[in-house]
N, C-alpha and C. Protein backbone atom coordinates (compact mmCIF):
# COMPACT_ATOMS: atom_id res chain seq x y z
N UNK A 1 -0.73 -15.95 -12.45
CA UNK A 1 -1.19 -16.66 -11.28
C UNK A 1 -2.62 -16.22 -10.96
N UNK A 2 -3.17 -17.39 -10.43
CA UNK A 2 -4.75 -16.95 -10.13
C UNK A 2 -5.02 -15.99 -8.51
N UNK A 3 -4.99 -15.08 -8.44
CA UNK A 3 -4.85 -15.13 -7.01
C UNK A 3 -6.31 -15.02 -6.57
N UNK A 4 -7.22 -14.91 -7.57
CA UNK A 4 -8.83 -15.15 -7.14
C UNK A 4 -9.32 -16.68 -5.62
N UNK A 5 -8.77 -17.61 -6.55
CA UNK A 5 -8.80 -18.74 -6.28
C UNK A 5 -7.31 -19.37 -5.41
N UNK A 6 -6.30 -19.01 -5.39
CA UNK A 6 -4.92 -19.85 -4.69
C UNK A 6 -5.10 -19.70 -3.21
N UNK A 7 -4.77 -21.17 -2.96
CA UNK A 7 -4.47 -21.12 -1.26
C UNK A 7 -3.79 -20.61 -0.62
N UNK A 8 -3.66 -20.28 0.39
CA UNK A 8 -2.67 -20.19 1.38
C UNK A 8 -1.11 -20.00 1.11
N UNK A 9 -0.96 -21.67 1.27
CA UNK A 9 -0.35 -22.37 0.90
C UNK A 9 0.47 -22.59 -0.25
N UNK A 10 -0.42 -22.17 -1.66
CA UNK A 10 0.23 -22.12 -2.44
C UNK A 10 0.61 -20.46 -3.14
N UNK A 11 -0.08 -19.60 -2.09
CA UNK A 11 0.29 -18.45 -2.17
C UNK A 11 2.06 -18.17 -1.64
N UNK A 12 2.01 -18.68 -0.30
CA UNK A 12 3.06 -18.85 0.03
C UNK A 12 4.62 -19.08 -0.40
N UNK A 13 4.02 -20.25 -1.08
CA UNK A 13 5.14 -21.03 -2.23
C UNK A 13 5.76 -20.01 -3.15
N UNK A 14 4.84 -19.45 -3.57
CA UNK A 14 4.99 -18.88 -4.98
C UNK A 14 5.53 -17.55 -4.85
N UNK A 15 5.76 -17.04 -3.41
CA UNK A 15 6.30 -15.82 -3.62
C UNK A 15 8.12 -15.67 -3.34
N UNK A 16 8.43 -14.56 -4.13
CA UNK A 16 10.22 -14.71 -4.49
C UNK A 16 10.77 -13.52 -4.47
N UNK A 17 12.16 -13.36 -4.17
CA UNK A 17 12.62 -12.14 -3.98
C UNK A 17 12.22 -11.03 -3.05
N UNK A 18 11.72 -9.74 -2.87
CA UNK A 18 11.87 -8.54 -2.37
C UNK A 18 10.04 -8.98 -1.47
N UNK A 19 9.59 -8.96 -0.85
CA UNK A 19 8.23 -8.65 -0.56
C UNK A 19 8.13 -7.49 0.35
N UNK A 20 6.69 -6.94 0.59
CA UNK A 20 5.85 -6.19 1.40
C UNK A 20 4.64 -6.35 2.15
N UNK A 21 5.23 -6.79 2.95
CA UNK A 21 3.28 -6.52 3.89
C UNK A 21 3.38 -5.19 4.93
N UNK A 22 1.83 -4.93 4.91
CA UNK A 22 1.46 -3.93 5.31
C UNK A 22 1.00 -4.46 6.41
N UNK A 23 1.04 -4.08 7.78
CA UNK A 23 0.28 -3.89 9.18
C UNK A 23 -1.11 -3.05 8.68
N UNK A 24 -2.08 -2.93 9.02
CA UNK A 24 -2.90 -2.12 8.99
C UNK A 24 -4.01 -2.54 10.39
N UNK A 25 -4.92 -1.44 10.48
CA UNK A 25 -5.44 -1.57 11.51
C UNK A 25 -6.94 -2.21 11.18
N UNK A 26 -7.30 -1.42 9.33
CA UNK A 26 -8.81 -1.85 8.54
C UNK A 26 -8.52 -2.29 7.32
N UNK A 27 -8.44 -3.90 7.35
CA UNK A 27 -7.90 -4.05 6.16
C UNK A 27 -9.02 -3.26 4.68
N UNK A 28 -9.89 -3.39 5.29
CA UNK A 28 -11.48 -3.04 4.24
C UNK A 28 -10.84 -1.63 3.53
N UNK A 29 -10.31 -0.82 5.30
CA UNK A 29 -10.27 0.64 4.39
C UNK A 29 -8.82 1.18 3.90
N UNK A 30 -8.08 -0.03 4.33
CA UNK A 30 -6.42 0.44 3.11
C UNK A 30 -6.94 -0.45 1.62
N UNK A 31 -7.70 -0.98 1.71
CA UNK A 31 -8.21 -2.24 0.30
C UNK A 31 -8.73 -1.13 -0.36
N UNK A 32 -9.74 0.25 0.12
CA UNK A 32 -10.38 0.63 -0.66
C UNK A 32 -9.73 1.83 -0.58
N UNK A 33 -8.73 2.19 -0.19
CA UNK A 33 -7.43 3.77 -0.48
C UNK A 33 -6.88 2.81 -1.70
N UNK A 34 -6.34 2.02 -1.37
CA UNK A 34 -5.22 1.55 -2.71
C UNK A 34 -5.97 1.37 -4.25
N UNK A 35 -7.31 0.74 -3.81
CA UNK A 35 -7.77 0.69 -5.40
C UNK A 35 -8.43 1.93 -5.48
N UNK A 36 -8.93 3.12 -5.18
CA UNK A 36 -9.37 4.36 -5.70
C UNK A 36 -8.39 5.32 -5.51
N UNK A 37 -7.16 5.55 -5.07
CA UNK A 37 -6.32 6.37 -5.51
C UNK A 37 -5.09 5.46 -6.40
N UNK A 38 -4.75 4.57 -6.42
CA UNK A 38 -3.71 4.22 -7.14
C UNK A 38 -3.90 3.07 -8.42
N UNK A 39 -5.59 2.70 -8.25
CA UNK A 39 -5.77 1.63 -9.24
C UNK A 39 -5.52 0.20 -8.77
N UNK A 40 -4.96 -0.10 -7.36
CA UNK A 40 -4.52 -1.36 -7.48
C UNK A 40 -5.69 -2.40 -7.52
N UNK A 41 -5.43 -3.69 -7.31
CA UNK A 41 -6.49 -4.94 -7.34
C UNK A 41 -6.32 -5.22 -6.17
N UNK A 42 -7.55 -5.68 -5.10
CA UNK A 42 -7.31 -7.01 -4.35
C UNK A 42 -7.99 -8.33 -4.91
N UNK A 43 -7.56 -9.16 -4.31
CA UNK A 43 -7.63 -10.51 -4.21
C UNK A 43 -7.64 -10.81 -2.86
N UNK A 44 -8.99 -11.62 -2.81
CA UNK A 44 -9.29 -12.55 -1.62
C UNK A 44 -9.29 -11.80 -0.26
N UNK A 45 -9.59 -10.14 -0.42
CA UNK A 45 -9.94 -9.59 0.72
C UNK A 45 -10.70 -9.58 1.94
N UNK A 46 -10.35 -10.15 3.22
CA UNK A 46 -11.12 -10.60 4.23
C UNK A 46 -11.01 -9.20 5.03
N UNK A 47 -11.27 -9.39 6.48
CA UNK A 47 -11.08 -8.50 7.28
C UNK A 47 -9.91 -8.57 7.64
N UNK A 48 -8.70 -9.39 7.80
CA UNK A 48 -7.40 -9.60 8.39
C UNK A 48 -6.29 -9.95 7.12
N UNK A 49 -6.75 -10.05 6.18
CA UNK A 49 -5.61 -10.02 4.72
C UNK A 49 -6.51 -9.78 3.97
N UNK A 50 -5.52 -9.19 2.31
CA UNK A 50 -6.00 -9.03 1.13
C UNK A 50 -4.47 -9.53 0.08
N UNK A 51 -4.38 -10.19 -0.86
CA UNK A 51 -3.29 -10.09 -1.89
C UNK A 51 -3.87 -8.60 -2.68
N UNK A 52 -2.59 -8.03 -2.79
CA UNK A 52 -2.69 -6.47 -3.51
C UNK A 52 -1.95 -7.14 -4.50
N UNK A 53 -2.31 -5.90 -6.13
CA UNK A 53 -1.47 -6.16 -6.83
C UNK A 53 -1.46 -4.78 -7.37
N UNK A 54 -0.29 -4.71 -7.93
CA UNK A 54 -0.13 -3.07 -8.77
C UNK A 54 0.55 -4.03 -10.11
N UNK A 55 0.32 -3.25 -11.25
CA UNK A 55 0.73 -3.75 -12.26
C UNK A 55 0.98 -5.67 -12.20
N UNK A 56 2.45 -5.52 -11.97
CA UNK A 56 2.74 -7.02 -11.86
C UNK A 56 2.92 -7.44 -10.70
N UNK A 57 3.06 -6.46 -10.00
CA UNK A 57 3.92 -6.88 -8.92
C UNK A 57 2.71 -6.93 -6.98
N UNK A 58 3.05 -8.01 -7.08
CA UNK A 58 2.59 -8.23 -5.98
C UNK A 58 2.59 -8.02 -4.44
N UNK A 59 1.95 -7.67 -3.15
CA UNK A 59 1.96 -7.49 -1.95
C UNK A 59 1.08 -7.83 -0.94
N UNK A 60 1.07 -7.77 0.06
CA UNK A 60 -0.25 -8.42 1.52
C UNK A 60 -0.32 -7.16 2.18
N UNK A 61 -1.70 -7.38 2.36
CA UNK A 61 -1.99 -6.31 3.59
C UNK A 61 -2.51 -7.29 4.93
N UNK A 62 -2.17 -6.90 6.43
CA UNK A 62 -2.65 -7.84 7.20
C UNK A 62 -3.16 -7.23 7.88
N UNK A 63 -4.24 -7.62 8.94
CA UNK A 63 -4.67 -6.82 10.41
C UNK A 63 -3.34 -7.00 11.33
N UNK A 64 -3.48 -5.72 12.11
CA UNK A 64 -3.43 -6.15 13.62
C UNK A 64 -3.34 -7.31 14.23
N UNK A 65 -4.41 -8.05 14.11
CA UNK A 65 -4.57 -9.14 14.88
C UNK A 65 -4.19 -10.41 14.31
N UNK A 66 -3.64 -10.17 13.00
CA UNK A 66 -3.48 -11.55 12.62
C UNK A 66 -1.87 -11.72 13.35
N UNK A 67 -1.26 -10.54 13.74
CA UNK A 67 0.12 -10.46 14.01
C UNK A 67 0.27 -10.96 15.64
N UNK A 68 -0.76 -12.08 15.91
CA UNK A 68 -0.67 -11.28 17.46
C UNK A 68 0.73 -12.24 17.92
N UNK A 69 0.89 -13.09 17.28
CA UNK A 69 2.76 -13.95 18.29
C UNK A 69 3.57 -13.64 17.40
N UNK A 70 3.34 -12.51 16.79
CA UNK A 70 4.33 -11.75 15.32
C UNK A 70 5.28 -10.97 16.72
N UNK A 71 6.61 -10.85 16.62
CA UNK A 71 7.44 -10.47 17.26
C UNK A 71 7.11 -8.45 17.01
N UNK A 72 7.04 -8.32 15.81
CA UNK A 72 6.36 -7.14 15.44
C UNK A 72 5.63 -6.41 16.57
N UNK A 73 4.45 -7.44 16.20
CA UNK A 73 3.55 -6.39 16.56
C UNK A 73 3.50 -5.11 18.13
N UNK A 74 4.41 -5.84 18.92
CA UNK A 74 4.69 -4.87 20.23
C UNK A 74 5.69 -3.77 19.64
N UNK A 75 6.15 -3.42 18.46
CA UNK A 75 6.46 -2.51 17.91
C UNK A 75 5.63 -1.36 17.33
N UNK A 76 5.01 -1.62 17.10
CA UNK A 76 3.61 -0.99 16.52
C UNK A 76 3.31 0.16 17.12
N UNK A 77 3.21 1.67 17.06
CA UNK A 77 2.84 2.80 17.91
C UNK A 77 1.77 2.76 17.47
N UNK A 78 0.83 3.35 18.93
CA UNK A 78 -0.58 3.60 18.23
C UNK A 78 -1.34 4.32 17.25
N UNK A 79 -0.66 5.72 17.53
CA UNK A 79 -0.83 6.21 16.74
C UNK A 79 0.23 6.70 15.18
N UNK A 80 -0.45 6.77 14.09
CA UNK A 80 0.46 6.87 12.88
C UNK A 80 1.58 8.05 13.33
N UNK A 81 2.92 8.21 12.28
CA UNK A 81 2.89 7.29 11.40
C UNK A 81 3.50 5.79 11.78
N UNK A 82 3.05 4.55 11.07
CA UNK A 82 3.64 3.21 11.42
C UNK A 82 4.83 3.56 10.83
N UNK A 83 4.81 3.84 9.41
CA UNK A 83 6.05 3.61 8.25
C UNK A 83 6.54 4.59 8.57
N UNK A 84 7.02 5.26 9.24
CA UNK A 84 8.19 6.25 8.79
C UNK A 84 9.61 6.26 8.40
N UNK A 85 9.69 6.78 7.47
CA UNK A 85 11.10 6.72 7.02
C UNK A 85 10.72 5.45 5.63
N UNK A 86 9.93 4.90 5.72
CA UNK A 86 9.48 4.17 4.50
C UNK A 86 8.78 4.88 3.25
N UNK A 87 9.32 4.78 1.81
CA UNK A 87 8.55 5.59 0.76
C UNK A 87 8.46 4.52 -0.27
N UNK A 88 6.56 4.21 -0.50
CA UNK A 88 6.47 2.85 -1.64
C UNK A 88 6.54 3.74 -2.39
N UNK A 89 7.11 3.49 -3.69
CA UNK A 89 7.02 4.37 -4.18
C UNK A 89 6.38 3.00 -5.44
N UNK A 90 5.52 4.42 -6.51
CA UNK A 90 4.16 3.41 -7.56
C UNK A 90 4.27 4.27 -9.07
N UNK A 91 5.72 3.57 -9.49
CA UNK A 91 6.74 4.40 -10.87
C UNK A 91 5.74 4.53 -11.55
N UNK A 92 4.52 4.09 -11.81
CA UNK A 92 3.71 3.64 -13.05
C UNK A 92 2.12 4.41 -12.68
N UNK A 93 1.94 5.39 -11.71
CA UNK A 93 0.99 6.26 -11.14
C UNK A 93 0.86 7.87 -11.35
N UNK A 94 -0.23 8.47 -12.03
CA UNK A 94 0.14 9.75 -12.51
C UNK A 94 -0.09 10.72 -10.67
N UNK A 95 0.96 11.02 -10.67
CA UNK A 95 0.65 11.99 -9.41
C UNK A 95 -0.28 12.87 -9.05
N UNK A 96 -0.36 13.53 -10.16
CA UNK A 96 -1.62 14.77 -9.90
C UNK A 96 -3.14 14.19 -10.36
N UNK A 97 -3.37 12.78 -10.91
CA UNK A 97 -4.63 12.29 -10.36
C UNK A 97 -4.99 11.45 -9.21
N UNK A 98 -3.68 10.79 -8.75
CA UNK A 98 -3.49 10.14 -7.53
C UNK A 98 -3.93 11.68 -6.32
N UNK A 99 -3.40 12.42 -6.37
CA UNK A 99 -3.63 13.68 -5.58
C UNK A 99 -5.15 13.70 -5.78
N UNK A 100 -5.32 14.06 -6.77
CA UNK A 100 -7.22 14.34 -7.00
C UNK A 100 -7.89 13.44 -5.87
N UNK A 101 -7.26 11.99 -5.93
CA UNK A 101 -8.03 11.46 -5.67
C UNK A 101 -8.50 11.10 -3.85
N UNK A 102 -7.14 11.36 -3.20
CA UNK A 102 -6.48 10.94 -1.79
C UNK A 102 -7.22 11.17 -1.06
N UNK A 103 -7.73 12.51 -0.97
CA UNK A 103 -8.47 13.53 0.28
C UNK A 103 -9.68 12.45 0.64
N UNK A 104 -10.58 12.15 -0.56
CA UNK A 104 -11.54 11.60 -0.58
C UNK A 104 -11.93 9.99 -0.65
N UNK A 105 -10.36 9.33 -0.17
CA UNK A 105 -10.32 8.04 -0.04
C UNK A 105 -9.94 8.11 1.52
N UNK A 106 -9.19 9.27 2.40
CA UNK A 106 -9.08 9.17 3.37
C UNK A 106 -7.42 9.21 3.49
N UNK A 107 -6.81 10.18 2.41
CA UNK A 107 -5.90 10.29 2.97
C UNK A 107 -5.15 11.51 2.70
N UNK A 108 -3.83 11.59 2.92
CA UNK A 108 -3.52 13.36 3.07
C UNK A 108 -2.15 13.35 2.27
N UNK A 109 -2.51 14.37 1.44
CA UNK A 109 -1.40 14.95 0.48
C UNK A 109 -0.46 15.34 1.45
N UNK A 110 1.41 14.69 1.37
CA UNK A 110 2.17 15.46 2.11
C UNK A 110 2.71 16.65 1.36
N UNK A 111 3.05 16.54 0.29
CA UNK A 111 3.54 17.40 -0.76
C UNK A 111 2.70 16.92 -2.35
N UNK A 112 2.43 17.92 -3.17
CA UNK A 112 1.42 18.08 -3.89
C UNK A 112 2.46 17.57 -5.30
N UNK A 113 1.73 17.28 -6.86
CA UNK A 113 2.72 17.10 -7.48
C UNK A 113 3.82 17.90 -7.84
N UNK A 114 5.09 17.45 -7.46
CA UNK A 114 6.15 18.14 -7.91
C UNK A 114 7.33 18.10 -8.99
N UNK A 115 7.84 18.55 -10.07
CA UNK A 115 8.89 18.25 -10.81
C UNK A 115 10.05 18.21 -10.13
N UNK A 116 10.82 16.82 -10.16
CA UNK A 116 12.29 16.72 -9.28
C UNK A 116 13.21 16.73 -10.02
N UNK A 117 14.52 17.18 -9.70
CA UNK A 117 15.84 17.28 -10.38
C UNK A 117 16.23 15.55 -11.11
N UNK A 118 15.60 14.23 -10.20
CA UNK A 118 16.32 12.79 -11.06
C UNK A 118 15.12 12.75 -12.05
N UNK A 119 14.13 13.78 -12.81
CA UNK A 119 13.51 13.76 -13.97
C UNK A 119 12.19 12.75 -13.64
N UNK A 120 12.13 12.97 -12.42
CA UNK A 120 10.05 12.27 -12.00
C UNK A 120 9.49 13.34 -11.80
N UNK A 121 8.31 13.49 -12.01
CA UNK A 121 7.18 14.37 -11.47
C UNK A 121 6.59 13.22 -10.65
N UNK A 122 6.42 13.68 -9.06
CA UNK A 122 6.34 12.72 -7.92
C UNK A 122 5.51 13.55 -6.58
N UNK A 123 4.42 12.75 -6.06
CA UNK A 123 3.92 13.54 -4.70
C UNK A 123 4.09 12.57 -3.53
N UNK A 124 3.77 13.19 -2.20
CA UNK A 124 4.08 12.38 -1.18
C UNK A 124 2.34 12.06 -0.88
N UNK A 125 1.75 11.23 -0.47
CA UNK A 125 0.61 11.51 -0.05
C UNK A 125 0.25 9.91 1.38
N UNK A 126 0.26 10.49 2.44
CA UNK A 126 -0.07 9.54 3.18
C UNK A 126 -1.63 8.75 3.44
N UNK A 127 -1.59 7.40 3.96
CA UNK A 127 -2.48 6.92 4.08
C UNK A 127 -2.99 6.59 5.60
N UNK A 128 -3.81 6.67 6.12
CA UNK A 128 -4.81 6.63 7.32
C UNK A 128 -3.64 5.79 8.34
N UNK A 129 -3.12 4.87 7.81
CA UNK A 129 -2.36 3.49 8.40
C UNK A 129 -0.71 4.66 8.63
N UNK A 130 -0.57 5.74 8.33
CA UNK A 130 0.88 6.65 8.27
C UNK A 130 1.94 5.95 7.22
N UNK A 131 1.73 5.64 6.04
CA UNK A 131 2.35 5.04 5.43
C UNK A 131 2.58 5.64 3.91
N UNK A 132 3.61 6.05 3.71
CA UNK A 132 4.22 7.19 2.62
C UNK A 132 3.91 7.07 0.92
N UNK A 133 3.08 6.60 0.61
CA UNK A 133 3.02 6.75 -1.09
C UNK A 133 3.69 7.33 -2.05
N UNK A 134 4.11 7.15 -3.25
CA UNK A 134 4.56 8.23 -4.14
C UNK A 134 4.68 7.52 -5.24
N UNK A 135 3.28 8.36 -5.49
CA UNK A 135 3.20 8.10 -7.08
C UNK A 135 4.07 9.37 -8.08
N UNK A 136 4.68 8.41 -8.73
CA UNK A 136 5.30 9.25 -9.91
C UNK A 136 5.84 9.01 -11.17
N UNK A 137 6.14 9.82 -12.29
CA UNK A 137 6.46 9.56 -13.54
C UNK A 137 7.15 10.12 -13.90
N UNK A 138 7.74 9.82 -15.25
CA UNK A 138 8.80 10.52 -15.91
C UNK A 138 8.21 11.93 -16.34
N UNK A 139 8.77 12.86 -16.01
CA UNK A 139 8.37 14.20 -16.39
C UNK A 139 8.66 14.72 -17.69
């Protein structure tokens, strides 16, 4: 799919099964955490959306404000974390360069890379927006 170029509209259409959007407060500066610590792509990044992509798989990031008759958004605490109790987790991300990279995209290692007993080497590392990352791999 082109997502350079697709509308709205036909963005809409085309999406199936499981999705994710993100609340954020800058879309500019979760656009530029996700592609320098985890590699992802945007597409068609404004100030109030971006299409993300990781590998294949697709997601939205939105403002604040695009949510404003979103039943949501009076849920929203001001301050992080938004996600808690939420973990994306990004199977296909080496942890300990994702770590390298966090501090200096603006965001904070919760736990550093670790070897786990279900056979991932996996870190926690949050993003500005309080929202749980974890990149990890088969160890």
């Amino acid at each position: 799919m082109n997502y350079d170029d697709i509308t709205p509209e036909d963005f809409g259409a085309s999406l199936r099964g499981l999705g994710l959007n993100l609340l954020v407060r800058d879309v500019a500066r979760q656009v530029t955490f996700l592609e320098e610590v985890f590699g992802m792509k945007a597409f068609q990044p404004t100030a109030d959306f971006a299409i993300m992509t990781y590998g294949t798989q697709v997601f939205q990031v939105h403002s604040d404000g695009t949510y404003h008759s979103n039943p949501l958004l009076g849920l929203l605490p001001e301050s992080p974390p938004r996600g808690g109790g939420i973990e994306i987790r990004l199977y296909d991300t080496d942890p300990d360069a994702a770590c390298n990279r966090a501090e200096a995209a603006g965001g904070s290692v919760l736990q550093p890379p670790t070897d786990k007993p279900h056979g991932l080497r996996e870190a926690y590392i949050l993003c500005e927006n309080g929202y749980a990352w974890v990149p990890s791999r088969v160890k």
